[in-house]
PDB file of N, CA and C in Angstrom:
ATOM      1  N   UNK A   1      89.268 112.259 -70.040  1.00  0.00           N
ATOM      2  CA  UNK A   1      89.024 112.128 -71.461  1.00  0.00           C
ATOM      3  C   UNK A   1      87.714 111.375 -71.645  1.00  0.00           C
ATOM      4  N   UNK A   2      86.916 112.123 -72.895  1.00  0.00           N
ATOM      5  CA  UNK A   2      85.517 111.308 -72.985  1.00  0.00           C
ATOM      6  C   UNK A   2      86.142 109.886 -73.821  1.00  0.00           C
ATOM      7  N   UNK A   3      85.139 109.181 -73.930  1.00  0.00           N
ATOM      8  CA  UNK A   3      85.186 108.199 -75.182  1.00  0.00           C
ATOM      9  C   UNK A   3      84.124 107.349 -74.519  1.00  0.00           C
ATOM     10  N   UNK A   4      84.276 106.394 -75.758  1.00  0.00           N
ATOM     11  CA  UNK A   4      83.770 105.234 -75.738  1.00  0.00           C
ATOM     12  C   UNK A   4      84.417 103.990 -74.725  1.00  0.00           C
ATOM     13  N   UNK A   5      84.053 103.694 -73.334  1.00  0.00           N
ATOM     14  CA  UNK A   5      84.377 102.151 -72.674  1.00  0.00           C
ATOM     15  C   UNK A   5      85.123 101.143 -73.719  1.00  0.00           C
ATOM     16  N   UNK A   6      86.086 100.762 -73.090  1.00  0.00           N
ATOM     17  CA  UNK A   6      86.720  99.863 -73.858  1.00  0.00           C
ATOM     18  C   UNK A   6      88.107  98.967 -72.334  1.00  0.00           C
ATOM     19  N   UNK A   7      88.096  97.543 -73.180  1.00  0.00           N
ATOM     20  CA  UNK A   7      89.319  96.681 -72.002  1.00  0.00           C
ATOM     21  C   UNK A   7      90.397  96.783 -72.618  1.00  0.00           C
ATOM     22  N   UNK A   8      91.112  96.986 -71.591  1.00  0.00           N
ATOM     23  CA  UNK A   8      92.872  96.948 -72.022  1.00  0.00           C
ATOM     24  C   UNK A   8      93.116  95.483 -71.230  1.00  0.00           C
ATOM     25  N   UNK A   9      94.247  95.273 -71.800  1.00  0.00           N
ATOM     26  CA  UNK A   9      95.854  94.279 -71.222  1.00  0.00           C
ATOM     27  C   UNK A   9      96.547  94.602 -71.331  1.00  0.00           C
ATOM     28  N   UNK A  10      97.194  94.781 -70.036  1.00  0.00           N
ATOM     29  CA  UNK A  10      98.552  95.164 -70.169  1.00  0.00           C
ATOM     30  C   UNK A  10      99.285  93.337 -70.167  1.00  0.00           C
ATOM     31  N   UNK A  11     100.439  93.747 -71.324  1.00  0.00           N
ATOM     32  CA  UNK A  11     101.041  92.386 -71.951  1.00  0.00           C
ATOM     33  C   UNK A  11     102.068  92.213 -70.832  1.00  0.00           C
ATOM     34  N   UNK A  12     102.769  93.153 -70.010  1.00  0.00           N
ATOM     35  CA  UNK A  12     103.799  93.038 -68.893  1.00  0.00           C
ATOM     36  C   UNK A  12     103.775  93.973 -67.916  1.00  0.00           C
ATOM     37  N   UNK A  13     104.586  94.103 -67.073  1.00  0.00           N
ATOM     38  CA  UNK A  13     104.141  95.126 -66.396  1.00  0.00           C
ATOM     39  C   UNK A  13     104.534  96.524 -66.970  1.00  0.00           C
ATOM     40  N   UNK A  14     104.253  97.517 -66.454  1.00  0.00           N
ATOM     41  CA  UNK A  14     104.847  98.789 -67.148  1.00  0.00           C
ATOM     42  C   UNK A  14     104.747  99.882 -66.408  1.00  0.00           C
ATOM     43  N   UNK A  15     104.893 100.896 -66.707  1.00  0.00           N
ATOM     44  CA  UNK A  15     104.573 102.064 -66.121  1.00  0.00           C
ATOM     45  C   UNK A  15     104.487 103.452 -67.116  1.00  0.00           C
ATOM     46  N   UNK A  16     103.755 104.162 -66.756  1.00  0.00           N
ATOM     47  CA  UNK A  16     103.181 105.438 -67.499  1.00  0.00           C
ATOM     48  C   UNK A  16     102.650 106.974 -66.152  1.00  0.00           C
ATOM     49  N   UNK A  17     103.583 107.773 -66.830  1.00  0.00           N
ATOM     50  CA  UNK A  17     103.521 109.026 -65.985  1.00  0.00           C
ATOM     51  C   UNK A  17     104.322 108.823 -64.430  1.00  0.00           C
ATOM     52  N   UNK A  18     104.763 107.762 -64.546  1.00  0.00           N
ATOM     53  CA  UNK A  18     105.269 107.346 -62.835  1.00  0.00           C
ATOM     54  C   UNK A  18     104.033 106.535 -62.005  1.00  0.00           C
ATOM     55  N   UNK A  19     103.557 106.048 -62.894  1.00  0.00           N
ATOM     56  CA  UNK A  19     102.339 105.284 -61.982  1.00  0.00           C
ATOM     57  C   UNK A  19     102.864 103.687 -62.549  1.00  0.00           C
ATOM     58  N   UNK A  20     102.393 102.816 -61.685  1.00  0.00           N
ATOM     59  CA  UNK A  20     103.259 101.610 -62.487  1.00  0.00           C
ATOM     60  C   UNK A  20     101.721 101.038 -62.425  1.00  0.00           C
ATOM     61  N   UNK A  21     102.184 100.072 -63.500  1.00  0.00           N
ATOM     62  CA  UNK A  21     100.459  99.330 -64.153  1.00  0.00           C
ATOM     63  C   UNK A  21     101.133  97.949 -64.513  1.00  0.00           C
ATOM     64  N   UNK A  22     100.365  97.325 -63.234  1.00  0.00           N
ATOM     65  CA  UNK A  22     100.693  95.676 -63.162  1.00  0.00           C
ATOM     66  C   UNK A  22     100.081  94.816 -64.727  1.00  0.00           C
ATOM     67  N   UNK A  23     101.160  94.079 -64.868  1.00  0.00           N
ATOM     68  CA  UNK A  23     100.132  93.285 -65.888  1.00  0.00           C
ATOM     69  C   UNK A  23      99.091  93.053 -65.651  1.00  0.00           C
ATOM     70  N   UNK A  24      97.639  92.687 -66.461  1.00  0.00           N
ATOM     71  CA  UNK A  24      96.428  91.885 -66.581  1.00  0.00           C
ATOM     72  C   UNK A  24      95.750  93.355 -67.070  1.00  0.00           C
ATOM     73  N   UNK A  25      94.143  92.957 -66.644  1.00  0.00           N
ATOM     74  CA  UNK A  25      93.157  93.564 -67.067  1.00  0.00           C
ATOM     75  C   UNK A  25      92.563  94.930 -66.450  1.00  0.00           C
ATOM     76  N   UNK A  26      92.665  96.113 -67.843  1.00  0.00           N
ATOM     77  CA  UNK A  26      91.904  96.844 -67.335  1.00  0.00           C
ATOM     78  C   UNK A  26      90.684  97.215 -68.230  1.00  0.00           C
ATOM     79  N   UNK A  27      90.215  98.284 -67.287  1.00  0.00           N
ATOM     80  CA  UNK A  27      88.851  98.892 -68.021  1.00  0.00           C
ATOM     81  C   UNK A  27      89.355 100.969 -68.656  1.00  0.00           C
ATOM     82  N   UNK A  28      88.912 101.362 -69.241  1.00  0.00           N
ATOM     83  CA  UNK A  28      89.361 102.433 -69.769  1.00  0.00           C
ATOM     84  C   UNK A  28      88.469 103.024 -71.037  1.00  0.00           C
ATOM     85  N   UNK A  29      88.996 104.198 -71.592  1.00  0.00           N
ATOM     86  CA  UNK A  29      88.389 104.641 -72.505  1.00  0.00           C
ATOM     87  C   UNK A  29      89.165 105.013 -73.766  1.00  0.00           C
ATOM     88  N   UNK A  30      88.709 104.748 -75.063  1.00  0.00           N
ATOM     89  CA  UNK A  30      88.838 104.764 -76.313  1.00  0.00           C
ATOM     90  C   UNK A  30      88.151 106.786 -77.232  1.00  0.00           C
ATOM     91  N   UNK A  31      89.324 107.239 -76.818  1.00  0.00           N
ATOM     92  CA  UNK A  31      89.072 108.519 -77.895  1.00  0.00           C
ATOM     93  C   UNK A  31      89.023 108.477 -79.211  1.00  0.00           C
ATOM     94  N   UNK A  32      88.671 108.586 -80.320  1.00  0.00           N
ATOM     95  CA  UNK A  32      88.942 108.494 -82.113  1.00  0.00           C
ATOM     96  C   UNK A  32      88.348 110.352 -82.419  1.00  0.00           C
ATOM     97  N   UNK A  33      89.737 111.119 -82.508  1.00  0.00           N
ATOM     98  CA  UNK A  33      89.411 112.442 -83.312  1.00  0.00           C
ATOM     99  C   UNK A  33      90.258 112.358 -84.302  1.00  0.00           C
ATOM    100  N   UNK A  34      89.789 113.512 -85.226  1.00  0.00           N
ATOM    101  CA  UNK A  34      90.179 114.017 -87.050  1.00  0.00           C
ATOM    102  C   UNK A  34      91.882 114.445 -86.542  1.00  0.00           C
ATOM    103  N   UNK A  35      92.592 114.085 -87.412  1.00  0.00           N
ATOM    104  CA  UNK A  35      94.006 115.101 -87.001  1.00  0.00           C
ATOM    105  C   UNK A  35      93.860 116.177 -87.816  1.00  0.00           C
ATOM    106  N   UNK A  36      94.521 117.278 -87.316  1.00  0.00           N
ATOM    107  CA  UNK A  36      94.446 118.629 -87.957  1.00  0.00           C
ATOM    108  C   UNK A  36      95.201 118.619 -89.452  1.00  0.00           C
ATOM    109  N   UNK A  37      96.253 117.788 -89.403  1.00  0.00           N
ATOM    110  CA  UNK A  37      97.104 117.628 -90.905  1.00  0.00           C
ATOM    111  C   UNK A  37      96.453 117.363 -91.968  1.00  0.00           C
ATOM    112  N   UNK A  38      95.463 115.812 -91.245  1.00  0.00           N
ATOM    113  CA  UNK A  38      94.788 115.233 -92.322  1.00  0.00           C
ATOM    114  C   UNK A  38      93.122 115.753 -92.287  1.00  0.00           C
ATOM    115  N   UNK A  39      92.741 116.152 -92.538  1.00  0.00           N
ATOM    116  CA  UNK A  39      90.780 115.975 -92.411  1.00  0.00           C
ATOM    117  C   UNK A  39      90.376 114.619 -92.394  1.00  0.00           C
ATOM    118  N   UNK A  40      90.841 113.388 -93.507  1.00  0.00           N
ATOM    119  CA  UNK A  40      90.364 112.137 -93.315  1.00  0.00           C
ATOM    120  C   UNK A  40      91.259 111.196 -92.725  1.00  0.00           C
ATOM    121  N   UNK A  41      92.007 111.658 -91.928  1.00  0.00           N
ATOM    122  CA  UNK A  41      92.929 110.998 -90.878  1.00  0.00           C
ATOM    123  C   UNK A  41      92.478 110.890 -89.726  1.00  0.00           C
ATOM    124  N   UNK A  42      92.299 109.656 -88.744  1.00  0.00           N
ATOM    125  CA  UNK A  42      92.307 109.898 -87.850  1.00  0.00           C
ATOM    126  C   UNK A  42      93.077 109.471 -85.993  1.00  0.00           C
ATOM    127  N   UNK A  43      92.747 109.512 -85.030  1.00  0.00           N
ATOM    128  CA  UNK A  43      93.983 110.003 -84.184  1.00  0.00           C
ATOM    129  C   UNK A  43      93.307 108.817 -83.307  1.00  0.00           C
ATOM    130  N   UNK A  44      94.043 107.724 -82.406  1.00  0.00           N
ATOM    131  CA  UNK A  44      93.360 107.078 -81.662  1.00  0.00           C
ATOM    132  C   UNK A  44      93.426 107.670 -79.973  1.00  0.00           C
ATOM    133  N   UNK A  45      93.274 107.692 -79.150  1.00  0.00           N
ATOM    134  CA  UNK A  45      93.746 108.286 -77.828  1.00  0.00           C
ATOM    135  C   UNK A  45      92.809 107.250 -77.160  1.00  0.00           C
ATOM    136  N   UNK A  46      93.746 106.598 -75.597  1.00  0.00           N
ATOM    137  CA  UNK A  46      93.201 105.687 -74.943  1.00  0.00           C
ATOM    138  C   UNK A  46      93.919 106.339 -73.371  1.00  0.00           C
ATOM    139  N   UNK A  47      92.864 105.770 -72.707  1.00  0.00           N
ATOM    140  CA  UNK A  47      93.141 106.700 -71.385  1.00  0.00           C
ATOM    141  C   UNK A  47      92.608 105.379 -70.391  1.00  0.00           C
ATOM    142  N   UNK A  48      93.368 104.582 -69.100  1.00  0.00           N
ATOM    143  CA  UNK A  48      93.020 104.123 -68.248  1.00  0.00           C
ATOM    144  C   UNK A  48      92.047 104.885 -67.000  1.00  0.00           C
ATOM    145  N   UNK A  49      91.204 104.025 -66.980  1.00  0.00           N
ATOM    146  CA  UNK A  49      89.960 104.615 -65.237  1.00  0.00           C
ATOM    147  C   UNK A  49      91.125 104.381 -64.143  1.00  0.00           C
ATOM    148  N   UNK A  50      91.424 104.993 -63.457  1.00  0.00           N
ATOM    149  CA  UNK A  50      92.175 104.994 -62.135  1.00  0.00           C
ATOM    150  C   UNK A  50      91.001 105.554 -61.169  1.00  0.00           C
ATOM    151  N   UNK A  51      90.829 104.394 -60.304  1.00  0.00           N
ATOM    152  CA  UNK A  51      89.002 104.576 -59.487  1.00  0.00           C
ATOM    153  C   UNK A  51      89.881 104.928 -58.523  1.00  0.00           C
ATOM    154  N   UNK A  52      91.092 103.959 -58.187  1.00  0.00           N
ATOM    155  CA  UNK A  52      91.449 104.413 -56.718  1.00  0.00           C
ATOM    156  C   UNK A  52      92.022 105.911 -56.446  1.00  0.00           C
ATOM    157  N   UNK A  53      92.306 106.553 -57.436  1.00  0.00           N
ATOM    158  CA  UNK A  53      92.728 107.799 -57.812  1.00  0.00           C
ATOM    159  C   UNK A  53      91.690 108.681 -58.093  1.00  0.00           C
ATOM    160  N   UNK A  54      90.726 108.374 -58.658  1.00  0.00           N
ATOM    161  CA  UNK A  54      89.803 109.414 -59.294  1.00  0.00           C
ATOM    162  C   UNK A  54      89.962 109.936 -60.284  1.00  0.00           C
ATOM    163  N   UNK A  55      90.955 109.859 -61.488  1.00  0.00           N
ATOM    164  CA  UNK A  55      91.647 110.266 -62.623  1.00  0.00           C
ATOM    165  C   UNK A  55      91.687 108.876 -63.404  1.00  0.00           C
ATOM    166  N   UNK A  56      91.898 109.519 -64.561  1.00  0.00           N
ATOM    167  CA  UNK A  56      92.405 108.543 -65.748  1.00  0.00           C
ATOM    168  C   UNK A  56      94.178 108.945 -66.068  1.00  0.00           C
ATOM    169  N   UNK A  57      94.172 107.730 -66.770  1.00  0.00           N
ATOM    170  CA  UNK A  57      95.781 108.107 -67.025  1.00  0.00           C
ATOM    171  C   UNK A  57      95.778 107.562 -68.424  1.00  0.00           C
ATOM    172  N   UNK A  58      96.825 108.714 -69.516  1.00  0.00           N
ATOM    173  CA  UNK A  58      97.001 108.855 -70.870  1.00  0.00           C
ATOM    174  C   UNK A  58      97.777 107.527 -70.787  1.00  0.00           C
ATOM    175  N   UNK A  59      97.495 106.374 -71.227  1.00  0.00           N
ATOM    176  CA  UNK A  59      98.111 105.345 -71.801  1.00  0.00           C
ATOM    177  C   UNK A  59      98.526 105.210 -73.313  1.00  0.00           C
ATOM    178  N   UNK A  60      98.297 105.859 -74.477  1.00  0.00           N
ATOM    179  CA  UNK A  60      98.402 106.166 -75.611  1.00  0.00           C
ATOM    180  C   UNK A  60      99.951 105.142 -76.410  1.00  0.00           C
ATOM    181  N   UNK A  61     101.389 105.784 -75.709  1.00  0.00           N
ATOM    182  CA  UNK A  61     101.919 105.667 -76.013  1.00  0.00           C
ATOM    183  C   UNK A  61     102.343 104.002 -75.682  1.00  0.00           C
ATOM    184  N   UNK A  62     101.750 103.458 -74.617  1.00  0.00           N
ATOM    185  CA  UNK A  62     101.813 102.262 -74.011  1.00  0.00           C
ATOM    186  C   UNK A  62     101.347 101.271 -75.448  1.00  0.00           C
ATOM    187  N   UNK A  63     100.246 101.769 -75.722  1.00  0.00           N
ATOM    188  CA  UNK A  63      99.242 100.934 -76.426  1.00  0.00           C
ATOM    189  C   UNK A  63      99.773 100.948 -78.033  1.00  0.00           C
ATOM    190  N   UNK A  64     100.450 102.508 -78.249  1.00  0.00           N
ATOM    191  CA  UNK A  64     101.207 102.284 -79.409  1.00  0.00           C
ATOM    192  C   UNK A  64     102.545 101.526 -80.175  1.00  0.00           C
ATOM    193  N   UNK A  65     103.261 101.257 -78.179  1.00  0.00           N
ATOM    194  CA  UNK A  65     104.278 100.097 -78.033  1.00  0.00           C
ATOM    195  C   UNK A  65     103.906  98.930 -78.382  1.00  0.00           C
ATOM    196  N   UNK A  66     102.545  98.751 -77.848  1.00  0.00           N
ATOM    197  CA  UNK A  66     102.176  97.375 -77.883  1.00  0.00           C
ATOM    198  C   UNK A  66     102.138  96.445 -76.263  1.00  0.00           C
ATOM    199  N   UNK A  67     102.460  97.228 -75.352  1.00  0.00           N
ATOM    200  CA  UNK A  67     102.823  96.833 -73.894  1.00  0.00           C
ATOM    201  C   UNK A  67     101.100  96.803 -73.146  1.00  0.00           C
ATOM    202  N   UNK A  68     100.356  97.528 -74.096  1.00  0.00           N
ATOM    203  CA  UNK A  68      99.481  97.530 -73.679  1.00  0.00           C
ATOM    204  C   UNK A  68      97.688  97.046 -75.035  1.00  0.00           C
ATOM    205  N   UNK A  69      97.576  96.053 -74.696  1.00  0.00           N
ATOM    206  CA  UNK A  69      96.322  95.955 -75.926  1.00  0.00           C
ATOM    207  C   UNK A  69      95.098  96.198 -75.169  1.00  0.00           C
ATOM    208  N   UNK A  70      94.499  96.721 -76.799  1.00  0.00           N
ATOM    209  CA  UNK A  70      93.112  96.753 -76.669  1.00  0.00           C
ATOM    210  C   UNK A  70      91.847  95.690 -77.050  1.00  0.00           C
ATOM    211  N   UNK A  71      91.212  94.895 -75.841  1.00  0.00           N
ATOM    212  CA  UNK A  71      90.236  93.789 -75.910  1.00  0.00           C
ATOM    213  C   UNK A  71      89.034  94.034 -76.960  1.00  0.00           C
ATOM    214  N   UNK A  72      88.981  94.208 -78.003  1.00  0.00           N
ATOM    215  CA  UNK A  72      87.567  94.425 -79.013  1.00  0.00           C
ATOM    216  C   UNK A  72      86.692  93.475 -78.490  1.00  0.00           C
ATOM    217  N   UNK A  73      85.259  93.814 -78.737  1.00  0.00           N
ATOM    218  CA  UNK A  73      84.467  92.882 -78.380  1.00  0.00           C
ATOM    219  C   UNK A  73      84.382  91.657 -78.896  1.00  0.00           C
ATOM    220  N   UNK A  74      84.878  92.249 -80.315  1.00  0.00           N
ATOM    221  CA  UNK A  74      84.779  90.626 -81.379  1.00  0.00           C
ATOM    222  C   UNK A  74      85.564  89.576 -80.925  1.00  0.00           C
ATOM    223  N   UNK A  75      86.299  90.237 -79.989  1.00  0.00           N
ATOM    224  CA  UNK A  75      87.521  89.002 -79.495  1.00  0.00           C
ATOM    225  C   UNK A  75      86.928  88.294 -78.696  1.00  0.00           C
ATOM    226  N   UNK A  76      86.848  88.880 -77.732  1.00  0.00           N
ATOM    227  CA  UNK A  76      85.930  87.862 -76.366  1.00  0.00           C
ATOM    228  C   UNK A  76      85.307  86.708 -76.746  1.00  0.00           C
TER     229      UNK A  76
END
């Protein structure tokens, strides 16, 4: 998935797709498209870098739990 660089935390440990994702810090990417329902709606999609893999992994639903946040820069 393209996007924009962006840091995650994972708040505990978890797992997604059968891959398990230790708590702390990652690095990943931030999708923002139109939803088809709405025209001025729009859709967030976040995807972890898995280097040791070579793939990313759809974290979406993690991040919509809340098991997983997203670091804004303003925070730092």
């Amino acid at each position: 998935m393209e996007g924009a660089p962006v840091r995650f935390r994972a708040i505990e440990d978890c797992e997604a797709s059968g891959i398990s994702i230790p708590a702390g810090p990652y690095i990943g990417r931030e999708k923002i498209q139109a939803t088809d329902n709405d025209p001025a709606g729009r859709e967030f999609l976040y995807s972890l870098d898995m280097t040791d893999k070579g793939t990313s992994l759809d974290v979406t639903p993690l991040v919509e739990l809340g098991k997983i946040t997203v670091v804004r820069q303003s925070a730092l």
